[in-house]
N, C-alpha and C. Protein backbone atom coordinates (compact mmCIF):
# COMPACT_ATOMS: atom_id res chain seq x y z
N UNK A 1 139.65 101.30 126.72
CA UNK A 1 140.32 101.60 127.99
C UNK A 1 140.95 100.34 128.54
N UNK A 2 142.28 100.47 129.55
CA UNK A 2 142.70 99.38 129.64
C UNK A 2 142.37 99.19 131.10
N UNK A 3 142.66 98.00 131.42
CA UNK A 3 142.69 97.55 132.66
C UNK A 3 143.74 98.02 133.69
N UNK A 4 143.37 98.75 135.11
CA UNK A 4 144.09 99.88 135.62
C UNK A 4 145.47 98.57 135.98
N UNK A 5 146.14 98.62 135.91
CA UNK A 5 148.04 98.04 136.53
C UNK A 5 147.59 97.64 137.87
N UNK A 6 147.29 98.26 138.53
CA UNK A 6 147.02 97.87 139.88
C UNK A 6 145.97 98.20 140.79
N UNK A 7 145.40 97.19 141.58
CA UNK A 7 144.25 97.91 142.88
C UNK A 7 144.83 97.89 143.72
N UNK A 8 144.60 98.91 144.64
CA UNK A 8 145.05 99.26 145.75
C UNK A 8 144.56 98.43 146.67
N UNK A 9 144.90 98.31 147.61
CA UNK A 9 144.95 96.89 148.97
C UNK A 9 145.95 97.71 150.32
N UNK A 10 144.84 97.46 151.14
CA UNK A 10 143.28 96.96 151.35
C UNK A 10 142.42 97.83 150.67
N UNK A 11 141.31 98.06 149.93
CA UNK A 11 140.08 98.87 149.03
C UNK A 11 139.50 99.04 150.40
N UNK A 12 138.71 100.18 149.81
CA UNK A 12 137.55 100.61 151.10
C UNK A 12 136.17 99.28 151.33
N UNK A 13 135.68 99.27 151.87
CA UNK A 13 134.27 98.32 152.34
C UNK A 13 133.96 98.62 151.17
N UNK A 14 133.38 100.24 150.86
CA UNK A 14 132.23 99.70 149.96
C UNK A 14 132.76 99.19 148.17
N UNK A 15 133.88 98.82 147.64
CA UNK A 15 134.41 98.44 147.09
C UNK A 15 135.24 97.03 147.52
N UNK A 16 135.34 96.75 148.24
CA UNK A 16 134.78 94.98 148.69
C UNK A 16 133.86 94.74 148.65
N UNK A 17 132.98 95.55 149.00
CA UNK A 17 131.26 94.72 149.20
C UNK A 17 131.07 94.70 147.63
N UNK A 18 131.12 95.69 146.55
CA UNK A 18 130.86 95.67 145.17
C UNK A 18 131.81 94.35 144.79
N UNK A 19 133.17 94.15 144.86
CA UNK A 19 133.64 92.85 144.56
C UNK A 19 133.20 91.90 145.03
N UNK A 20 132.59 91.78 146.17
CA UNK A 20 132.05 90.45 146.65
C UNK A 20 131.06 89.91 145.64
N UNK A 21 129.92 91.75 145.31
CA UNK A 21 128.83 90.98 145.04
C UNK A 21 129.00 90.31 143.40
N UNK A 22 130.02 90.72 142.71
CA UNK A 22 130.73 90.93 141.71
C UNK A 22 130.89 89.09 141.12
N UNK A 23 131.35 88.86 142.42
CA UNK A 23 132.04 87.17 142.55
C UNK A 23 130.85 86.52 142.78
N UNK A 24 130.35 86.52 143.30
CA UNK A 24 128.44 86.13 143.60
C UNK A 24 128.15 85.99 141.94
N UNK A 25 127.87 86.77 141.09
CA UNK A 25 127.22 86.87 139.94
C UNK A 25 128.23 85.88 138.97
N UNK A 26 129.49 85.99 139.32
CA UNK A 26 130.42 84.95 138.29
C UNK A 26 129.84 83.67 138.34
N UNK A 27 129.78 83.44 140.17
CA UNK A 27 129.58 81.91 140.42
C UNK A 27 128.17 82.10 139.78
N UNK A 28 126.90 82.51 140.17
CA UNK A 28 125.98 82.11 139.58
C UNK A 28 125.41 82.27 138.35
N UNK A 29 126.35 82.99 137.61
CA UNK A 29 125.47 83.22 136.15
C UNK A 29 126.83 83.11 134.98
N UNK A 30 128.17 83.19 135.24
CA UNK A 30 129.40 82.89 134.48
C UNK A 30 130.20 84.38 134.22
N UNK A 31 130.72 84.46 133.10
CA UNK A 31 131.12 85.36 132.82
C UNK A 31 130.16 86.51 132.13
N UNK A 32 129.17 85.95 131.60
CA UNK A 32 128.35 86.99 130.68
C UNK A 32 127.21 87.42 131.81
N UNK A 33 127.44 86.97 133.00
CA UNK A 33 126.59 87.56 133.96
C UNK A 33 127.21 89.26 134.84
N UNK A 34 128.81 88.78 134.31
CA UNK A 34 129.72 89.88 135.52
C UNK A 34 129.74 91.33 134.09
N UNK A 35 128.76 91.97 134.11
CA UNK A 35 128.50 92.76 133.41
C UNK A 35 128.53 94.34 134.25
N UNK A 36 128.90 95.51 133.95
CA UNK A 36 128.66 96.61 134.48
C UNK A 36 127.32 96.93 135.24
N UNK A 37 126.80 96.95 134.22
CA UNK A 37 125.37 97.38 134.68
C UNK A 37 124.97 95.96 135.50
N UNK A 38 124.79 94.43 135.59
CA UNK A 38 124.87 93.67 136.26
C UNK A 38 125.17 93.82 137.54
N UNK A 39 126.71 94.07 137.92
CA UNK A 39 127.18 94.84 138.90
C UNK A 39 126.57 95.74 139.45
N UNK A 40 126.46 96.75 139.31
CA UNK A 40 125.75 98.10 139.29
C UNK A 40 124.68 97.95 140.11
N UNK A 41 123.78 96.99 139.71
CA UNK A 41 122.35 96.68 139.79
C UNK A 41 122.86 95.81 141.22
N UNK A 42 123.60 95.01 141.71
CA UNK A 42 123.41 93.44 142.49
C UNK A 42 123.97 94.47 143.40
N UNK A 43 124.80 95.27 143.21
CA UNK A 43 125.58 95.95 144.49
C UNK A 43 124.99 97.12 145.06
N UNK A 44 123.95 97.38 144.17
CA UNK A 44 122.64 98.76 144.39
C UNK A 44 124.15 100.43 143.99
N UNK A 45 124.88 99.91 143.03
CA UNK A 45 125.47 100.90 143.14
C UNK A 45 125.60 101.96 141.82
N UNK A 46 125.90 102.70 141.06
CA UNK A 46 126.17 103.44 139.93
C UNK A 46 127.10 103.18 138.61
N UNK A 47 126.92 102.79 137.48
CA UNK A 47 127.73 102.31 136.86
C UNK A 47 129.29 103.49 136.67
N UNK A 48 128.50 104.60 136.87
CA UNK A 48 129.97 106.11 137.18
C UNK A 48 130.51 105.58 138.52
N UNK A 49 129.94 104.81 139.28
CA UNK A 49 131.38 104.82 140.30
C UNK A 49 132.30 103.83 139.97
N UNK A 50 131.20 102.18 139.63
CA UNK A 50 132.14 101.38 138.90
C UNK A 50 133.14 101.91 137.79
N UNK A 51 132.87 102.77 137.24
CA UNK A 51 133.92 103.00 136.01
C UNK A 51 135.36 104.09 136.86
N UNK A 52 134.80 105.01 137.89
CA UNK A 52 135.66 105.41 138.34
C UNK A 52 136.71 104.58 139.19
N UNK A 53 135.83 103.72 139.64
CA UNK A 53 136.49 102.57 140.60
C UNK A 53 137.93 101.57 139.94
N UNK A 54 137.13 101.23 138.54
CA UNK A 54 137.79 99.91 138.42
C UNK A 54 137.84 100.04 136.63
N UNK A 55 137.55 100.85 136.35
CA UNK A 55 137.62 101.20 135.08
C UNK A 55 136.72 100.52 133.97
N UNK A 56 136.48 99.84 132.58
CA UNK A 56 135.89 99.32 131.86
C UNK A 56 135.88 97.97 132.70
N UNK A 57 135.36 97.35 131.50
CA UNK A 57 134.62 95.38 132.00
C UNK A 57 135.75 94.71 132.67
N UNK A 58 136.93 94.78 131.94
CA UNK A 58 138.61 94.45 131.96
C UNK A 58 138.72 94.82 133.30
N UNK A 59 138.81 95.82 133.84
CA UNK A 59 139.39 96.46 134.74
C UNK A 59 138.62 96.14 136.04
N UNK A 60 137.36 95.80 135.91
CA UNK A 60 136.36 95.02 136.97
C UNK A 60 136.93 93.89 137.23
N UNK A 61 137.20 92.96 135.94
CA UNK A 61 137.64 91.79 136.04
C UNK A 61 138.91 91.58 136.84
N UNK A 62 139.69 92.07 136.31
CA UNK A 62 141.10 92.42 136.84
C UNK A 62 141.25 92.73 138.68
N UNK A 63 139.77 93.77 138.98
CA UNK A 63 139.84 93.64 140.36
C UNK A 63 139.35 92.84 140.86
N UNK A 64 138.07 91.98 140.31
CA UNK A 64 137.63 90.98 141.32
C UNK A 64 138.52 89.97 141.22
N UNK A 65 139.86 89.40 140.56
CA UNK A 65 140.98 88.45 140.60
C UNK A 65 141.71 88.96 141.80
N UNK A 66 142.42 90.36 141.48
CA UNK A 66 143.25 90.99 142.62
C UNK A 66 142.70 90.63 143.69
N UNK A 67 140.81 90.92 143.92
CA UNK A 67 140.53 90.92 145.51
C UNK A 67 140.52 89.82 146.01
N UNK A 68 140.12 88.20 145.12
CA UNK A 68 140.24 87.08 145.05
C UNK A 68 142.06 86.67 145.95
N UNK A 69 142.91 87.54 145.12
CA UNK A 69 144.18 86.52 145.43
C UNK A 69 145.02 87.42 146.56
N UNK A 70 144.19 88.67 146.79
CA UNK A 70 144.86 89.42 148.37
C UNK A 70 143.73 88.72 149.73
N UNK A 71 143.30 87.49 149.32
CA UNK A 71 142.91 86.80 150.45
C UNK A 71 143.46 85.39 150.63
N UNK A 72 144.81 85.48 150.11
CA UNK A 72 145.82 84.56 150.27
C UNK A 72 146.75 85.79 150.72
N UNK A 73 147.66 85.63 152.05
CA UNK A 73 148.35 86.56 152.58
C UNK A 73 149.83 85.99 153.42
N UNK A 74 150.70 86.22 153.60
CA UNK A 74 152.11 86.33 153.87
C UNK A 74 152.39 86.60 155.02
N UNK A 75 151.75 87.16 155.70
CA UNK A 75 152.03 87.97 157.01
C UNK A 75 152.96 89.04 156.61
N UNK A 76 153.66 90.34 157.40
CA UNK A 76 154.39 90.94 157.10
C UNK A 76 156.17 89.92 156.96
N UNK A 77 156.12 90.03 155.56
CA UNK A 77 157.48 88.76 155.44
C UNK A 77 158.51 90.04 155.26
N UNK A 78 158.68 90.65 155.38
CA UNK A 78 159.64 91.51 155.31
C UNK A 78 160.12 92.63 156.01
N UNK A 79 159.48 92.22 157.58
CA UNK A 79 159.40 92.92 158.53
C UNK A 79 161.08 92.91 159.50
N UNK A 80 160.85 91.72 158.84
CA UNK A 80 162.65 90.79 160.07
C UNK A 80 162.66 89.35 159.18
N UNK A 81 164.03 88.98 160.44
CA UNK A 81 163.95 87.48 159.46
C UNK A 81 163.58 86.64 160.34
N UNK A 82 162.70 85.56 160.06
CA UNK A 82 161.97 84.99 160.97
C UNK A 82 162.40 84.13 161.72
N UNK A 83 162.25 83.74 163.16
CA UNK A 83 162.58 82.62 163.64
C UNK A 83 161.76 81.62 162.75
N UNK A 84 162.51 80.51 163.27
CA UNK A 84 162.19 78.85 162.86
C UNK A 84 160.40 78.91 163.09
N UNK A 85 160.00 79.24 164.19
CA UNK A 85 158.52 78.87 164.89
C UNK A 85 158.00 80.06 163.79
N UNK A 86 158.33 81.15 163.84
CA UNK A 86 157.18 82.65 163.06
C UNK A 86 157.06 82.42 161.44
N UNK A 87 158.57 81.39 161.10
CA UNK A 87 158.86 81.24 159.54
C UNK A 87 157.45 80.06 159.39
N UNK A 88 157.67 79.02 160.46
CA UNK A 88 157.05 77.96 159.89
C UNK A 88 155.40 78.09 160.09
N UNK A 89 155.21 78.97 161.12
CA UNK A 89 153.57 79.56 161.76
C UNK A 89 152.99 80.60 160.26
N UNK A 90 153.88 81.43 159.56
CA UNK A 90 153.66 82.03 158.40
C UNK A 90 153.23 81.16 157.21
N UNK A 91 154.15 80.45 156.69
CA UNK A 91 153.64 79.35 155.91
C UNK A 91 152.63 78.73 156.26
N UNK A 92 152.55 77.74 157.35
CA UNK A 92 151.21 77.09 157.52
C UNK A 92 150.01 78.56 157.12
N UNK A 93 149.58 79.31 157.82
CA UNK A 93 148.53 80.50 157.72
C UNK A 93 148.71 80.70 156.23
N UNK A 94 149.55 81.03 155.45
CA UNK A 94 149.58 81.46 153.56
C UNK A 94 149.01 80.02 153.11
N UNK A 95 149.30 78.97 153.73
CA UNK A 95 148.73 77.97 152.95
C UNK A 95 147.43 77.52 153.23
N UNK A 96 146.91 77.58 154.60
CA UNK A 96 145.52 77.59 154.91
C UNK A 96 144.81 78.94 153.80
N UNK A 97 145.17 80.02 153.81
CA UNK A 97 144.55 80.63 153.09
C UNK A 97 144.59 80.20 151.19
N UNK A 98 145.68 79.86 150.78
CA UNK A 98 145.52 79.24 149.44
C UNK A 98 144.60 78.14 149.48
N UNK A 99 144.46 77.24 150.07
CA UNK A 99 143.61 75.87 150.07
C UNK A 99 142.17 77.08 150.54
N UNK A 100 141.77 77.31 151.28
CA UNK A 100 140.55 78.49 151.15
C UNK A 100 140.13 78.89 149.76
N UNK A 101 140.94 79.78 149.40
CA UNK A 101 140.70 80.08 148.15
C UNK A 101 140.86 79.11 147.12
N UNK A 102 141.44 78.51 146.76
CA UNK A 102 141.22 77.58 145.68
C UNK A 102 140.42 76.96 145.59
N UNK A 103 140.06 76.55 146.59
CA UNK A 103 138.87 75.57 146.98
C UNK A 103 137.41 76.20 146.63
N UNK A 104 136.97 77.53 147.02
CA UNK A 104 136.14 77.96 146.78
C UNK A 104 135.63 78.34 145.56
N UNK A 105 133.81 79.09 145.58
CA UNK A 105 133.27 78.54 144.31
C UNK A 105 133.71 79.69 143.43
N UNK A 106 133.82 80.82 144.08
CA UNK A 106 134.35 81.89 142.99
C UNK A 106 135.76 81.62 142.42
N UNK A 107 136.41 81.11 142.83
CA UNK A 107 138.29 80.88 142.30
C UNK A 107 137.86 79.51 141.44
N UNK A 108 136.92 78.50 141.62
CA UNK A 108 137.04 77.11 140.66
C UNK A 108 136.10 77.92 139.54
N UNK A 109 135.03 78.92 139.56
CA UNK A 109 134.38 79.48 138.62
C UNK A 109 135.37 80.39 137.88
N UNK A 110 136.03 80.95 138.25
CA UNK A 110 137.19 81.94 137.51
C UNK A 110 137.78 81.07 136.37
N UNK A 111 138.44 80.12 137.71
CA UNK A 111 139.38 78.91 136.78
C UNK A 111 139.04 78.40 135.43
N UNK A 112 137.96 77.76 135.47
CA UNK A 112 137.20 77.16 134.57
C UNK A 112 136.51 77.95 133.43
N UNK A 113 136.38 79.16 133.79
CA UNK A 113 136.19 79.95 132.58
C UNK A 113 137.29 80.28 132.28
N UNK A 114 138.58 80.31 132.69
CA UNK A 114 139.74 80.85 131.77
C UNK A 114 140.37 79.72 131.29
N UNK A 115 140.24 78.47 131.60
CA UNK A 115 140.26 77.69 130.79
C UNK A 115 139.84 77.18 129.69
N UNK A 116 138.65 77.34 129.76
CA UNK A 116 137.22 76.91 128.84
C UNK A 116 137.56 78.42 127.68
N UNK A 117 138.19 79.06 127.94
CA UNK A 117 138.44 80.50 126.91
C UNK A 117 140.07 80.20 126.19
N UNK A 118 140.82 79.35 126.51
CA UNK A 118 142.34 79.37 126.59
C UNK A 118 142.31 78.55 125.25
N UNK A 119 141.19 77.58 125.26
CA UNK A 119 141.82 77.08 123.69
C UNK A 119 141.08 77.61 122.53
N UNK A 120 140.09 78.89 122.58
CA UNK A 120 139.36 79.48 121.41
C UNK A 120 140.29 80.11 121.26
N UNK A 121 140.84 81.46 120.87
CA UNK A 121 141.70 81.99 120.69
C UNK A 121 141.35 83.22 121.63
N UNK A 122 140.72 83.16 122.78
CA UNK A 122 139.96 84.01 123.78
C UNK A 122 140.74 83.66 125.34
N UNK A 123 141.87 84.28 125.34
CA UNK A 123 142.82 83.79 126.44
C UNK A 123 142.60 85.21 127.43
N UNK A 124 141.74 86.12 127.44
CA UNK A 124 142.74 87.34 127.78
C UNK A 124 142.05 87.24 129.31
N UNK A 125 140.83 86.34 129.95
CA UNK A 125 140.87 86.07 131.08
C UNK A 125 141.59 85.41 131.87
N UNK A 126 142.28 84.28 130.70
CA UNK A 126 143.48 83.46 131.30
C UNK A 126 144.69 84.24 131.72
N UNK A 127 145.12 85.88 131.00
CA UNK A 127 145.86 86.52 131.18
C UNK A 127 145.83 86.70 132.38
N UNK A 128 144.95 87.62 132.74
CA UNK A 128 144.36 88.15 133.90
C UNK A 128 144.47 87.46 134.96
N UNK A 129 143.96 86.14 135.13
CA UNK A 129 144.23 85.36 136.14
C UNK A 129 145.89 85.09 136.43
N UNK A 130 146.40 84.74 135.48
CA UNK A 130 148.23 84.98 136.18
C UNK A 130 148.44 86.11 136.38
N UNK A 131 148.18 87.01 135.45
CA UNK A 131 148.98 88.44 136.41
C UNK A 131 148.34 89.09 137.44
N UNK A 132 146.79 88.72 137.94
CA UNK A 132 146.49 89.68 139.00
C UNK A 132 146.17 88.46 140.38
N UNK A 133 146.17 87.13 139.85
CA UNK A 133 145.78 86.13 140.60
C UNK A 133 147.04 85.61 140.88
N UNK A 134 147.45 84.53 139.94
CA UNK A 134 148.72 84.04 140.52
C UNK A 134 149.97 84.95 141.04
N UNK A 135 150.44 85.62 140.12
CA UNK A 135 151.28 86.32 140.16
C UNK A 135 151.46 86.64 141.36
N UNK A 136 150.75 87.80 141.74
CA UNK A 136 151.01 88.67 142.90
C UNK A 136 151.02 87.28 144.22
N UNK A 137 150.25 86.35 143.92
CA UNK A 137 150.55 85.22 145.14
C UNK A 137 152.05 84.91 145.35
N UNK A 138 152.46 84.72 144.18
CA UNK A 138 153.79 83.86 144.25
C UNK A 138 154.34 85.13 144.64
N UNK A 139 154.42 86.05 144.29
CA UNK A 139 155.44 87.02 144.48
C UNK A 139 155.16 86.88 146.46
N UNK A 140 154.10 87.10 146.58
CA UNK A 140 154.14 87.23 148.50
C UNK A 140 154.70 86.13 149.22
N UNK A 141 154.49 85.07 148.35
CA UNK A 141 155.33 83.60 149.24
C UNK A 141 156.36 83.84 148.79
N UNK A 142 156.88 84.39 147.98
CA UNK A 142 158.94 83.92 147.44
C UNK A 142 159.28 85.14 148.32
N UNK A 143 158.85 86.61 148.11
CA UNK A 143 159.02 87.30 149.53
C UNK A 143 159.52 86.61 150.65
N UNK A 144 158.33 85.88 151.48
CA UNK A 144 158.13 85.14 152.83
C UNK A 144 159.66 84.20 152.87
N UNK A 145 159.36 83.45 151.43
CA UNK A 145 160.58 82.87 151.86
C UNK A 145 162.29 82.71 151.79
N UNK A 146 161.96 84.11 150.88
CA UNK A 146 163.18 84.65 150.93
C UNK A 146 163.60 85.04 152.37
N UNK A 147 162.85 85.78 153.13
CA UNK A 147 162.85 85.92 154.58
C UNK A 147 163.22 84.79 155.42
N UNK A 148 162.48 83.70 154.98
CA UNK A 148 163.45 82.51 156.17
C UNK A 148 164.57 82.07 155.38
N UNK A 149 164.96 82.50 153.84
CA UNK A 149 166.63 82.39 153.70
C UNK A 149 167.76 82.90 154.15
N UNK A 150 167.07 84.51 154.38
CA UNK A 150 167.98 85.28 155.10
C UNK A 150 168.16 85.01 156.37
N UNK A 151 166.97 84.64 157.20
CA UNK A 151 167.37 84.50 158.90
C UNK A 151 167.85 83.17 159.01
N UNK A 152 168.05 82.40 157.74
CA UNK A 152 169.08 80.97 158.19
C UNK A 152 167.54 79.82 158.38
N UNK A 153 166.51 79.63 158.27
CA UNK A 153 165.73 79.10 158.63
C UNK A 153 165.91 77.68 157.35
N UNK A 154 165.79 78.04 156.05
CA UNK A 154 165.79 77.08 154.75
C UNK A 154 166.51 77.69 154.11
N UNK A 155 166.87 76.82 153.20
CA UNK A 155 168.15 76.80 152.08
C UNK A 155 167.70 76.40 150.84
N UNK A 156 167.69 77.49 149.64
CA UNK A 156 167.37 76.79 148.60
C UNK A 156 168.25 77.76 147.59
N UNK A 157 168.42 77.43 146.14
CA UNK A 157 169.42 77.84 145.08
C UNK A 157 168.57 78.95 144.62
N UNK A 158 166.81 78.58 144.08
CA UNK A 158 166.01 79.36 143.13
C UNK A 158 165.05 79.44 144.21
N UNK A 159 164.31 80.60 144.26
CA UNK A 159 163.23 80.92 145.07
C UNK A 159 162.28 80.44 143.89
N UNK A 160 162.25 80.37 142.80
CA UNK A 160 161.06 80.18 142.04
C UNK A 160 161.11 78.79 142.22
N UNK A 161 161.66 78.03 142.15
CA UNK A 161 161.63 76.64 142.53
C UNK A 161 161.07 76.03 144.08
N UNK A 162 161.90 76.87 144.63
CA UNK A 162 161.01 76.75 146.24
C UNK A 162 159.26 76.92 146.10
N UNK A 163 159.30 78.02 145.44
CA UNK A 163 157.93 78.30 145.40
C UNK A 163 157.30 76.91 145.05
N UNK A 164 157.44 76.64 144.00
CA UNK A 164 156.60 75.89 143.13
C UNK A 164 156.57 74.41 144.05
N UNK A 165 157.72 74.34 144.66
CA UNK A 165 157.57 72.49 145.44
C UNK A 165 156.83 73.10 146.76
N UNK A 166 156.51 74.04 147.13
CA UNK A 166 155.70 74.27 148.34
C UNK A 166 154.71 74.58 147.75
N UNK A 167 154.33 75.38 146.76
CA UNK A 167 152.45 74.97 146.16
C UNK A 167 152.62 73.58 145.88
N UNK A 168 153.29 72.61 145.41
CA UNK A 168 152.72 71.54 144.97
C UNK A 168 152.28 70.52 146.18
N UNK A 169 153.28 70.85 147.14
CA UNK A 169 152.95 69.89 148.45
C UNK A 169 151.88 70.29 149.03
N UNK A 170 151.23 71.89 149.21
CA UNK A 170 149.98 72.29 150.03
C UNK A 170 148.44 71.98 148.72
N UNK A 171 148.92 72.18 147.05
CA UNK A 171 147.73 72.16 146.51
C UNK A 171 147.62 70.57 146.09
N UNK A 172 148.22 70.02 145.73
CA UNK A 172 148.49 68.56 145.20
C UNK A 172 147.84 68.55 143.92
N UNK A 173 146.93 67.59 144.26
CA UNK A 173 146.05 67.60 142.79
C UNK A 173 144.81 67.94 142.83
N UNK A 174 144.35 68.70 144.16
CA UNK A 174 142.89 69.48 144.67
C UNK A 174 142.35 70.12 143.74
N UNK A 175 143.12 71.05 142.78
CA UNK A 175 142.26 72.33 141.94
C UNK A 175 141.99 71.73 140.54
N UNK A 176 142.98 70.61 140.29
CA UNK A 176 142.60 69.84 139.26
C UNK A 176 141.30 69.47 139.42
N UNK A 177 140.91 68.41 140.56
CA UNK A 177 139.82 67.90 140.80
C UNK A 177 139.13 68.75 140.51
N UNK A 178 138.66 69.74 141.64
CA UNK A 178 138.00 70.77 141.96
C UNK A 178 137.60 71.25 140.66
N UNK A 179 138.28 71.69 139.30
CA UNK A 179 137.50 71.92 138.25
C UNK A 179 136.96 70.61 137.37
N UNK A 180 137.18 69.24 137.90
CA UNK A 180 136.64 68.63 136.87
C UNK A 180 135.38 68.30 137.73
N UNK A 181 135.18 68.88 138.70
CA UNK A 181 133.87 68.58 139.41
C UNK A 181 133.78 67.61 140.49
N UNK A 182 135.26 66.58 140.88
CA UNK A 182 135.15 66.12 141.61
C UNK A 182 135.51 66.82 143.34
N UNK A 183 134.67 66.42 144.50
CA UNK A 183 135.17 67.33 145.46
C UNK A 183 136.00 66.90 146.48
N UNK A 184 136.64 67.53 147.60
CA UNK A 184 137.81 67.13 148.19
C UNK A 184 137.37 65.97 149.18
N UNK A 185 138.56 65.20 149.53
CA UNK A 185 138.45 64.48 150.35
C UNK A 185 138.33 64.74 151.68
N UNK A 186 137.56 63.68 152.41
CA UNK A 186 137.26 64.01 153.75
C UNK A 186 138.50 64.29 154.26
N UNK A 187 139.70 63.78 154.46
CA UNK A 187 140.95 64.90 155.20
C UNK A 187 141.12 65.94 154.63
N UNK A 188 140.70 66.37 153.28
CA UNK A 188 141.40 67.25 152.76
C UNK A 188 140.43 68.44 153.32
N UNK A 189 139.28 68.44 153.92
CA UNK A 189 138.30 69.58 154.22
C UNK A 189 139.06 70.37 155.56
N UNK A 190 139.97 69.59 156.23
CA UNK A 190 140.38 70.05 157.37
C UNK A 190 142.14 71.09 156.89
N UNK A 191 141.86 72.27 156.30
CA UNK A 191 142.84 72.73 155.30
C UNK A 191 143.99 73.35 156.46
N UNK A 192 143.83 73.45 157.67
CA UNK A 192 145.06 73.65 158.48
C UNK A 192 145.76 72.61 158.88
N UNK A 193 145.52 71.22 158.62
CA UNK A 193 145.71 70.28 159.29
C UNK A 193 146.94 69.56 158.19
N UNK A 194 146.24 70.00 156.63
CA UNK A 194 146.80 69.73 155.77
C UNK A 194 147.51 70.80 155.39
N UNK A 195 147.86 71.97 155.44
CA UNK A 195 148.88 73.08 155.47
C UNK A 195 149.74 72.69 155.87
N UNK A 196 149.62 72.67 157.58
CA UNK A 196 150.87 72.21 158.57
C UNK A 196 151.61 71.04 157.82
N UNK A 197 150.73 69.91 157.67
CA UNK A 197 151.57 68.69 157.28
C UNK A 197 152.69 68.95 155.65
N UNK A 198 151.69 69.98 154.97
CA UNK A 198 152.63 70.36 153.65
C UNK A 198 154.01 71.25 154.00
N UNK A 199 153.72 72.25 154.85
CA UNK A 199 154.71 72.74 155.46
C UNK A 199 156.00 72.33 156.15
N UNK A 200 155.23 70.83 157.03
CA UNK A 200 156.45 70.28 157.28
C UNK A 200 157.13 69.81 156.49
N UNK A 201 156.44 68.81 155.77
CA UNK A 201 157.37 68.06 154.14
C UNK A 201 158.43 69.18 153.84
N UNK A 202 157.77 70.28 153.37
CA UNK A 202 158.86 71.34 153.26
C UNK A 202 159.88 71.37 153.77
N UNK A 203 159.55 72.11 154.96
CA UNK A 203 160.70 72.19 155.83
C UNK A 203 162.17 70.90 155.98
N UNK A 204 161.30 69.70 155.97
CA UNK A 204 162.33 68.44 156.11
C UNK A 204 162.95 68.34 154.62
N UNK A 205 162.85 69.20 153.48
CA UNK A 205 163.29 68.94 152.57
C UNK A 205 164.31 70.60 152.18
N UNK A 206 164.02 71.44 152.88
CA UNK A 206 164.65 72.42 152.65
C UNK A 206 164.82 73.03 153.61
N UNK A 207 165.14 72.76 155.18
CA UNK A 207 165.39 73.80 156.76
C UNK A 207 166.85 73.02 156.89
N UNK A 208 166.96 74.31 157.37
CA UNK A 208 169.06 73.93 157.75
C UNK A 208 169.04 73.16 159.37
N UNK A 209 167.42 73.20 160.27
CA UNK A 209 167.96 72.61 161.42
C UNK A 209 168.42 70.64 161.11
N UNK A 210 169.34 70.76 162.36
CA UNK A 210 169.34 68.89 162.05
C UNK A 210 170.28 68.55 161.18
């Protein structure tokens, strides 16, 4: 069986609470801990609902990434086009939430096992993590900022390029660390402080004011 294309967002509670406890068992026991019946057992729940839920092992996996990377969020970017203040108040908040998540122990435990799998010939968690983790991220920020292209806010040629120089200014070299075990720096714990400041770099390198 394959891994379902998509989870639905927002999931009910009691399918967050099963992903939570899901991510709990990664961090503390790895991958050979995030087992059905494992699950089943930590979440006090039925391995027939998990399978109805989220389908085979794959398809568990696949959602606890999804639920992982829909707690990095956009605001509604496609609601209007943003003023200067709502464009630049959006970014800072998507990037406080990426530095959140990256930072934490379930996303550096993910990481590191799809790495640690990427050079056996055992990639297919590494899959998973771009298409249900990264992916859908980037897609919600190039959204967002396609939105302050249209209302005149920044100017850029490639949205995929935008993307990528605004993760590099909010993540730097944090998740690197972060999987080789070293941990963040004392400014870096204050992750709105360091959003804003990545945001601005941005902005002074790609906003039409001035």
């Amino acid at each position: 069986m394959n891994a379902p294309a998509a989870i639905a967002e927002p999931l009910p509670p009691r399918q967050t609470e099963v992903l939570e406890r899901a991510l709990a068992l990664l961090v503390e026991g790895g991958e050979r801990a995030l087992t059905t019946a494992g699950v089943a057992r930590a979440a006090n729940c039925s391995k027939e609902s998990l399978y109805k839920w989220f389908g085979d092992r794959d398809g568990l996996l696949a959602a606890v990434i999804t639920h992982q990377a829909s707690k990095v969020r956009a605001g509604d970017a496609g609601s209007a086009r943003p003023s200067a203040e709502v464009f630049r108040r959006r970014l800072v908040d998507f990037a406080v939430d990426l530095l959140d998540v990256l930072s934490g122990e379930a996303s550096v435990a993910l990481n590191r096992l799809a790495i640690g799998q990427a050079g056996g010939g055992g990639a297919a968690l590494g899959r998973l993590v771009l298409e249900h983790g990264r992916r859908p991220i980037e897609v919600r920020l190039s959204a967002l900022l396609e939105a302050g292209r249209a209302g005149g806010v920044v100017r850029f040629s490639d949205v995929r390029e935008a993307y990528r120089t605004l993760y590099g200014l909010v993540v730097r070299d944090l998740h690197v660390r972060l999987l080789l075990g070293d941990g963040p720096d004392p400014a870096e714990r204050d992750h709105r402080t360091r959003a804003a400041e990545a945001v601005d770099q941005f902005i002074r390198l790609h906003g039409t004011a001035g």
